[in-house]
PDB file of N, CA and C in Angstrom:
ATOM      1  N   UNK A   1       0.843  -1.177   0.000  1.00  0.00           N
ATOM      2  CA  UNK A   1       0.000   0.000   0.000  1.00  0.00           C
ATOM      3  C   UNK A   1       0.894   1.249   0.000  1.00  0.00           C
ATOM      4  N   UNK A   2       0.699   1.970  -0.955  1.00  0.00           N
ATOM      5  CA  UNK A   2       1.421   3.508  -1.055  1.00  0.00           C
ATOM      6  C   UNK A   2       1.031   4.484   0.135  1.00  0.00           C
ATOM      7  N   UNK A   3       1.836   5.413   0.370  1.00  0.00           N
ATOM      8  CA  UNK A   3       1.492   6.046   1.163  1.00  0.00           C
ATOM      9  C   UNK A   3       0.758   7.690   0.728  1.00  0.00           C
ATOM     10  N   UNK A   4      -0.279   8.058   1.367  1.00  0.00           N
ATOM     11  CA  UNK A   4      -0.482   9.230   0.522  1.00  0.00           C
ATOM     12  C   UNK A   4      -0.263  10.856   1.427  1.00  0.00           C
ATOM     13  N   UNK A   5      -0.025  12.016   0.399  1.00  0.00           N
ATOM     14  CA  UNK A   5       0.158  13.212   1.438  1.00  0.00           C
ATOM     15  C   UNK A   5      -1.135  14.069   0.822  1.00  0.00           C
ATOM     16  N   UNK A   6      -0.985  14.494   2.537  1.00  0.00           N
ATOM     17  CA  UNK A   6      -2.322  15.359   2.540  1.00  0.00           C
ATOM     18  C   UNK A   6      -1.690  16.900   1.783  1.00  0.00           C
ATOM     19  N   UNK A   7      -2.529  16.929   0.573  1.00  0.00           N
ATOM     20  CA  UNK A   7      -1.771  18.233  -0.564  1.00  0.00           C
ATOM     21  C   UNK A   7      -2.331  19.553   0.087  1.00  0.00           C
ATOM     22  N   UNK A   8      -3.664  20.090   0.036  1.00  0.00           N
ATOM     23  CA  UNK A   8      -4.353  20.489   0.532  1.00  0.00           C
ATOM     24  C   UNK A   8      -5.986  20.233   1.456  1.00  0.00           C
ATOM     25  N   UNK A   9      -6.330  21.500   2.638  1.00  0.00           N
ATOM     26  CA  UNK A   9      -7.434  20.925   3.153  1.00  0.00           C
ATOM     27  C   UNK A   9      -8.627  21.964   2.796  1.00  0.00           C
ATOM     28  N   UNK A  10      -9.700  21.959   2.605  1.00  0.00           N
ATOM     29  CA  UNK A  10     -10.496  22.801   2.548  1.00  0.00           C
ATOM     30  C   UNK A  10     -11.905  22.906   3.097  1.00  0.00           C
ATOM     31  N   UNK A  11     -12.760  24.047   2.917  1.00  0.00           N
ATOM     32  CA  UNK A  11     -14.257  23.856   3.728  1.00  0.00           C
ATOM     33  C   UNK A  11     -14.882  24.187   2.259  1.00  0.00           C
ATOM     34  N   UNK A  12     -14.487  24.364   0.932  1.00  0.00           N
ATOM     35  CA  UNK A  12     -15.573  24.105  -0.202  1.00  0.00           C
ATOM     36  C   UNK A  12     -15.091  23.173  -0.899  1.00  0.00           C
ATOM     37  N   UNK A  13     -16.519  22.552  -0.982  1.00  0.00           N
ATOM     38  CA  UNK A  13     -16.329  21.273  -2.010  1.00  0.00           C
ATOM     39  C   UNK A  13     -16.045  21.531  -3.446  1.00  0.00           C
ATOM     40  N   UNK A  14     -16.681  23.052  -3.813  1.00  0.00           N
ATOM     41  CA  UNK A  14     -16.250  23.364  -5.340  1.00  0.00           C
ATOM     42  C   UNK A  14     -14.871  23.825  -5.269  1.00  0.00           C
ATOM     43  N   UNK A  15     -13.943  24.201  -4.680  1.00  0.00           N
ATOM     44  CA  UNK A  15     -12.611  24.052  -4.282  1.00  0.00           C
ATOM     45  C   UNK A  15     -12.065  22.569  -4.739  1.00  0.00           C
ATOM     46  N   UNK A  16     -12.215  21.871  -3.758  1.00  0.00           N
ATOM     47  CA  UNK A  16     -11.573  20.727  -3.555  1.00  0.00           C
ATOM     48  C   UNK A  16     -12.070  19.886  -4.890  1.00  0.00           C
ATOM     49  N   UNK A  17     -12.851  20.017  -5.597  1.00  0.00           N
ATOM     50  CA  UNK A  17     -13.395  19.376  -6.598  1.00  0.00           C
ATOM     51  C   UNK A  17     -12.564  20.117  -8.124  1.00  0.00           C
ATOM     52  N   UNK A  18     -12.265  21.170  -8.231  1.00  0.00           N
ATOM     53  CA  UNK A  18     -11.529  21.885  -8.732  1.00  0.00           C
ATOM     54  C   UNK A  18     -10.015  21.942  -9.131  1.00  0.00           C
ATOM     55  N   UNK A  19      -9.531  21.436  -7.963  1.00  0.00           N
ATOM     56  CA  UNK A  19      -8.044  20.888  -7.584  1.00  0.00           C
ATOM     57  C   UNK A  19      -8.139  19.540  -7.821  1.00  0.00           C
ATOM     58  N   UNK A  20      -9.345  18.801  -7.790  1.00  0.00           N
ATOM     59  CA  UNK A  20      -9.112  17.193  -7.913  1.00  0.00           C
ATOM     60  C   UNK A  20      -9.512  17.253  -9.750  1.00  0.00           C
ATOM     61  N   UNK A  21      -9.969  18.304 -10.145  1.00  0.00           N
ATOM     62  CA  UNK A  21     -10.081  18.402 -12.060  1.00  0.00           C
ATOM     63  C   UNK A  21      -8.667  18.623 -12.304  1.00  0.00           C
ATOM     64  N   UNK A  22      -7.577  19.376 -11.660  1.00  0.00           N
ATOM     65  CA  UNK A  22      -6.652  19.725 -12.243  1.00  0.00           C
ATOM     66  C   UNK A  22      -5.728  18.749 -11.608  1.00  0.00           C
ATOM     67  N   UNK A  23      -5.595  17.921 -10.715  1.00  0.00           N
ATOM     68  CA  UNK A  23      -4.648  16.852 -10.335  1.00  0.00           C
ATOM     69  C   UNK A  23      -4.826  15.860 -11.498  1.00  0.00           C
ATOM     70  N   UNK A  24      -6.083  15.468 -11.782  1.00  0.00           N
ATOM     71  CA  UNK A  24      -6.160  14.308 -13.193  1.00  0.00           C
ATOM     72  C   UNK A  24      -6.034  15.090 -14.094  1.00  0.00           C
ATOM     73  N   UNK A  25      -6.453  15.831 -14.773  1.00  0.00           N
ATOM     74  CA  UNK A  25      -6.091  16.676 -16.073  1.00  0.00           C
ATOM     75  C   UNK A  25      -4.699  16.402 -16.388  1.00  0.00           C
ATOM     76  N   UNK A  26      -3.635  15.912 -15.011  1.00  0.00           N
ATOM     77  CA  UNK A  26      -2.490  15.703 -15.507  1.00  0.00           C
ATOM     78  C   UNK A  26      -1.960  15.004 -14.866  1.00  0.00           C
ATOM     79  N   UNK A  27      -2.741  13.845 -15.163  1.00  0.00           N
ATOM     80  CA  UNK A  27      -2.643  12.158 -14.495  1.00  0.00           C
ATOM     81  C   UNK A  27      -2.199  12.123 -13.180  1.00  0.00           C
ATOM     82  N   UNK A  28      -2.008  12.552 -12.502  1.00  0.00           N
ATOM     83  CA  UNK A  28      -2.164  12.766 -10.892  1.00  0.00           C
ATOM     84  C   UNK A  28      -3.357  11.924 -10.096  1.00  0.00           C
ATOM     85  N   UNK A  29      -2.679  10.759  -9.693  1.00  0.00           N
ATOM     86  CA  UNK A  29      -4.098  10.251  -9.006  1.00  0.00           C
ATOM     87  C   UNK A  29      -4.507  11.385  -7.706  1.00  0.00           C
ATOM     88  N   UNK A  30      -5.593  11.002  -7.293  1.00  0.00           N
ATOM     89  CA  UNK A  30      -5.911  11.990  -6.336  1.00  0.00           C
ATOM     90  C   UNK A  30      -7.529  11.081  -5.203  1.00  0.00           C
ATOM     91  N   UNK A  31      -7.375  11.702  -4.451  1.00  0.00           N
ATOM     92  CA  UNK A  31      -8.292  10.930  -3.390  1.00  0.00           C
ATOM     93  C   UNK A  31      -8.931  12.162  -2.662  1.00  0.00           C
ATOM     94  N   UNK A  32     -10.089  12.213  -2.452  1.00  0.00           N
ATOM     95  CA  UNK A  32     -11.042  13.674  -1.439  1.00  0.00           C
ATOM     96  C   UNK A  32     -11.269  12.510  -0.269  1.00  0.00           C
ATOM     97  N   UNK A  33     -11.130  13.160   0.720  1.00  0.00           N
ATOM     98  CA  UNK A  33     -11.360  12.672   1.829  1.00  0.00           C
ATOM     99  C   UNK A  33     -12.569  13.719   2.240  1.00  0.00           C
ATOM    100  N   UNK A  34     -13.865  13.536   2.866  1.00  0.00           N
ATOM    101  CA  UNK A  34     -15.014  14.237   3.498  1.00  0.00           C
ATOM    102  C   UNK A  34     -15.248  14.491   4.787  1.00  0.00           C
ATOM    103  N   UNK A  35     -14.617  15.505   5.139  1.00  0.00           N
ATOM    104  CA  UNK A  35     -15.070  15.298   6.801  1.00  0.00           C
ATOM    105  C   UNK A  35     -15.948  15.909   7.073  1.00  0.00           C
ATOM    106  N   UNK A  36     -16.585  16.224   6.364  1.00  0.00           N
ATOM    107  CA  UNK A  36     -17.847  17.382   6.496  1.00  0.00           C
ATOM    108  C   UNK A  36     -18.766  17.142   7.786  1.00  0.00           C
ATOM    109  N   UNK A  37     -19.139  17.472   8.451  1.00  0.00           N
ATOM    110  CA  UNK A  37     -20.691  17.000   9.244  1.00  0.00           C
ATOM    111  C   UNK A  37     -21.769  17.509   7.989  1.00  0.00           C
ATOM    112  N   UNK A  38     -22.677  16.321   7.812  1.00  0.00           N
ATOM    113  CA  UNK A  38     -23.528  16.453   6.888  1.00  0.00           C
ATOM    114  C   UNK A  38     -24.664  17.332   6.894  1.00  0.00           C
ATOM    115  N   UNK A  39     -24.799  17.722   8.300  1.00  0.00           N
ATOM    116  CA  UNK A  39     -25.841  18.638   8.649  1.00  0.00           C
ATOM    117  C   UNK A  39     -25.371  20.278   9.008  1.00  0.00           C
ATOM    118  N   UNK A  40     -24.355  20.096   9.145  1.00  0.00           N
ATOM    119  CA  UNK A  40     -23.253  21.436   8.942  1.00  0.00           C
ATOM    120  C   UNK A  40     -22.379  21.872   8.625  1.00  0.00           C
ATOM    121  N   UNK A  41     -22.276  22.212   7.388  1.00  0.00           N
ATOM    122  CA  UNK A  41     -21.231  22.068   6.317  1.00  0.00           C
ATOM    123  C   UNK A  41     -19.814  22.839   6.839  1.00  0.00           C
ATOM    124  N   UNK A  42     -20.119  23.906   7.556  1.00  0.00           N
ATOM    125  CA  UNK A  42     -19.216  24.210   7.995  1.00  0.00           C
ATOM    126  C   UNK A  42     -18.425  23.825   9.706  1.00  0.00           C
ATOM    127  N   UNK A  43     -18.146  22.742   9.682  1.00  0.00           N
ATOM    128  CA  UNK A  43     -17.863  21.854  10.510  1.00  0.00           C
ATOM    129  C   UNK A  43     -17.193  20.765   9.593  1.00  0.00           C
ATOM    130  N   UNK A  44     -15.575  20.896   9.728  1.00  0.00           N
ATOM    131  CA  UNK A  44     -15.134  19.578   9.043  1.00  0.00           C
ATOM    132  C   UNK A  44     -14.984  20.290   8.188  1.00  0.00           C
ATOM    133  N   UNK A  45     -13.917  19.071   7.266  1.00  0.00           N
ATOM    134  CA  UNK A  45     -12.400  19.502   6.040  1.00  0.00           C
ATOM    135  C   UNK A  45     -12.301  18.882   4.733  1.00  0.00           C
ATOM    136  N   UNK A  46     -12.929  18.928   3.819  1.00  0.00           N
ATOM    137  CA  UNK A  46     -12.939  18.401   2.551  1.00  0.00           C
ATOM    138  C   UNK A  46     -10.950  18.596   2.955  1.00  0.00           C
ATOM    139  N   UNK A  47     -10.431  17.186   2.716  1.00  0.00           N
ATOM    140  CA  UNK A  47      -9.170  16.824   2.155  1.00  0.00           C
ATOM    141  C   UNK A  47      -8.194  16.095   1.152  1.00  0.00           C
ATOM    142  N   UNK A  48      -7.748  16.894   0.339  1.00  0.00           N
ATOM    143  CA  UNK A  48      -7.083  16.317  -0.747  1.00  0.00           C
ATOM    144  C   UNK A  48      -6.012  15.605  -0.947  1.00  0.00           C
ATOM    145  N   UNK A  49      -6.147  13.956  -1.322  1.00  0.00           N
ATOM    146  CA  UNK A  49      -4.448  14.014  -0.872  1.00  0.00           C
ATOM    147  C   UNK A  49      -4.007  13.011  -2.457  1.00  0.00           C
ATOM    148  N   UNK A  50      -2.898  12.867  -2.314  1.00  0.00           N
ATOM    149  CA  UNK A  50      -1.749  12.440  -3.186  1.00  0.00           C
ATOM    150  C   UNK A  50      -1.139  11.425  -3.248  1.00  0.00           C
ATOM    151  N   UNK A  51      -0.710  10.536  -4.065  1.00  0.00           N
ATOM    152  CA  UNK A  51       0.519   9.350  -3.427  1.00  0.00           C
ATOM    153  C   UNK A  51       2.052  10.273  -3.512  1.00  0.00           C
ATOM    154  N   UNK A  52       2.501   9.827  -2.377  1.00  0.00           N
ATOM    155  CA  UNK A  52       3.428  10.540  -1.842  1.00  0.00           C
ATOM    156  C   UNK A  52       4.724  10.736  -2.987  1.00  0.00           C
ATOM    157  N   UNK A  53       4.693  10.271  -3.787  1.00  0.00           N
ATOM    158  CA  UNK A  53       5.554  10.522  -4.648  1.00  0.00           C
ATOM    159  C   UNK A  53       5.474  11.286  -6.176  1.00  0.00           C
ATOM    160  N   UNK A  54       3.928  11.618  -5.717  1.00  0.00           N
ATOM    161  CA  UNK A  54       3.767  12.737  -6.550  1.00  0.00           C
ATOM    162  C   UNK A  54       3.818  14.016  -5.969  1.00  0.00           C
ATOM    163  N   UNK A  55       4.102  13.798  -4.484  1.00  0.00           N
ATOM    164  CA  UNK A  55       3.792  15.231  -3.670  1.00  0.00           C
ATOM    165  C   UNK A  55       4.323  16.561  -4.628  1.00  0.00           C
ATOM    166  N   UNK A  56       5.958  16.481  -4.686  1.00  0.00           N
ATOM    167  CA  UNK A  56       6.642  17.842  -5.555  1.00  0.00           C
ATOM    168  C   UNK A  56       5.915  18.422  -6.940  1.00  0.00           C
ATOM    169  N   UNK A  57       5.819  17.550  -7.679  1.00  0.00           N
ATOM    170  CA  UNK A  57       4.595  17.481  -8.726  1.00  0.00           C
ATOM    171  C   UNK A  57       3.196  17.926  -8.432  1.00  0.00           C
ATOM    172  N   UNK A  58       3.063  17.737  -7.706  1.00  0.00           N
ATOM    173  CA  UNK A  58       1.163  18.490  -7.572  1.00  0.00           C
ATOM    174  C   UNK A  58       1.466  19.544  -6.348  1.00  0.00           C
ATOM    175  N   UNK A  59       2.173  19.813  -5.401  1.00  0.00           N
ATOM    176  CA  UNK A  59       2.582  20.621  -4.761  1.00  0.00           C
ATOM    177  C   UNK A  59       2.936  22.472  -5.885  1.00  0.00           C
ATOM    178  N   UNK A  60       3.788  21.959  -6.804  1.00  0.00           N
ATOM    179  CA  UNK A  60       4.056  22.911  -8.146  1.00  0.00           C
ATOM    180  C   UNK A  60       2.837  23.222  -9.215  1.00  0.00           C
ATOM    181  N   UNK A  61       2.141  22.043  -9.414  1.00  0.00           N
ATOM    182  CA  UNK A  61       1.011  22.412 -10.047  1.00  0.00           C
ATOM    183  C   UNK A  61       0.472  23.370  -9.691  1.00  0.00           C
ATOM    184  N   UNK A  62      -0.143  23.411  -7.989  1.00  0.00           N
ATOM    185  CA  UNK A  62      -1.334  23.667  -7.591  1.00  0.00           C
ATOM    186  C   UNK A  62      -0.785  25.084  -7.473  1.00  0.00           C
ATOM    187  N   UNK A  63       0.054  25.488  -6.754  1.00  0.00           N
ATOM    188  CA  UNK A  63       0.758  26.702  -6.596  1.00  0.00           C
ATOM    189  C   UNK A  63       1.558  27.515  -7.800  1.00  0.00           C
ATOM    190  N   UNK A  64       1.322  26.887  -9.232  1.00  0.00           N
ATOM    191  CA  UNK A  64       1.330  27.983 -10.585  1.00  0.00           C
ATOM    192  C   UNK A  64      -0.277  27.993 -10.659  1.00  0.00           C
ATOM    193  N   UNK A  65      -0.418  27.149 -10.629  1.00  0.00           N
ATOM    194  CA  UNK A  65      -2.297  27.376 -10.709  1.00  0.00           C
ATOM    195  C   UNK A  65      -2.907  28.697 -10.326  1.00  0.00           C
ATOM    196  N   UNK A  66      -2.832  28.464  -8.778  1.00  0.00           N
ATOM    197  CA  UNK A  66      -3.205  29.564  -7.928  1.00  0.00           C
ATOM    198  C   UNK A  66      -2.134  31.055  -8.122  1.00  0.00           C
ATOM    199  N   UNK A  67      -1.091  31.040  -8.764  1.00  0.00           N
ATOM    200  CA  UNK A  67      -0.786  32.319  -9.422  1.00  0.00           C
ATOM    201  C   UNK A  67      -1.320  32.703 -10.463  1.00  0.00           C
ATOM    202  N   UNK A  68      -2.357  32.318 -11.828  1.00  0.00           N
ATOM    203  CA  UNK A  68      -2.694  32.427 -12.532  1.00  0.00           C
ATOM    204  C   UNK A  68      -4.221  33.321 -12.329  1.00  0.00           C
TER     205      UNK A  68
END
């Protein structure tokens, strides 16, 4: 079993859903973790994570991204 890193955490799902379009867009596996409480969205961490050996690679993505 690979190990995976937590890339980023967030409280929107159109965020985290956004970052998980642009992790595959360039074959980047990717995994959302939900911690949401379902009855209060703001409670709990939509989390994105990585296999650890893509960390440097999607770490660089995400951060030219977010300069754009």
């Amino acid at each position: 079993m690979q190990p995976w890193y937590l890339l980023k955490s967030t409280r929107n799902i159109a965020e985290a859903n956004i970052v998980k379009g642009l992790l595959q867009e360039n074959d980047i596996p990717v995994q959302l973790l939900n911690k949401q409480d379902s009855s209060y969205l703001n409670f709990g961490d939509i989390e994105i994570y990585v296999p650890d050996y893509y960390k440097n690679v999607a770490e660089n993505l995400l951060h030219k991204a977010l300069l754009n």
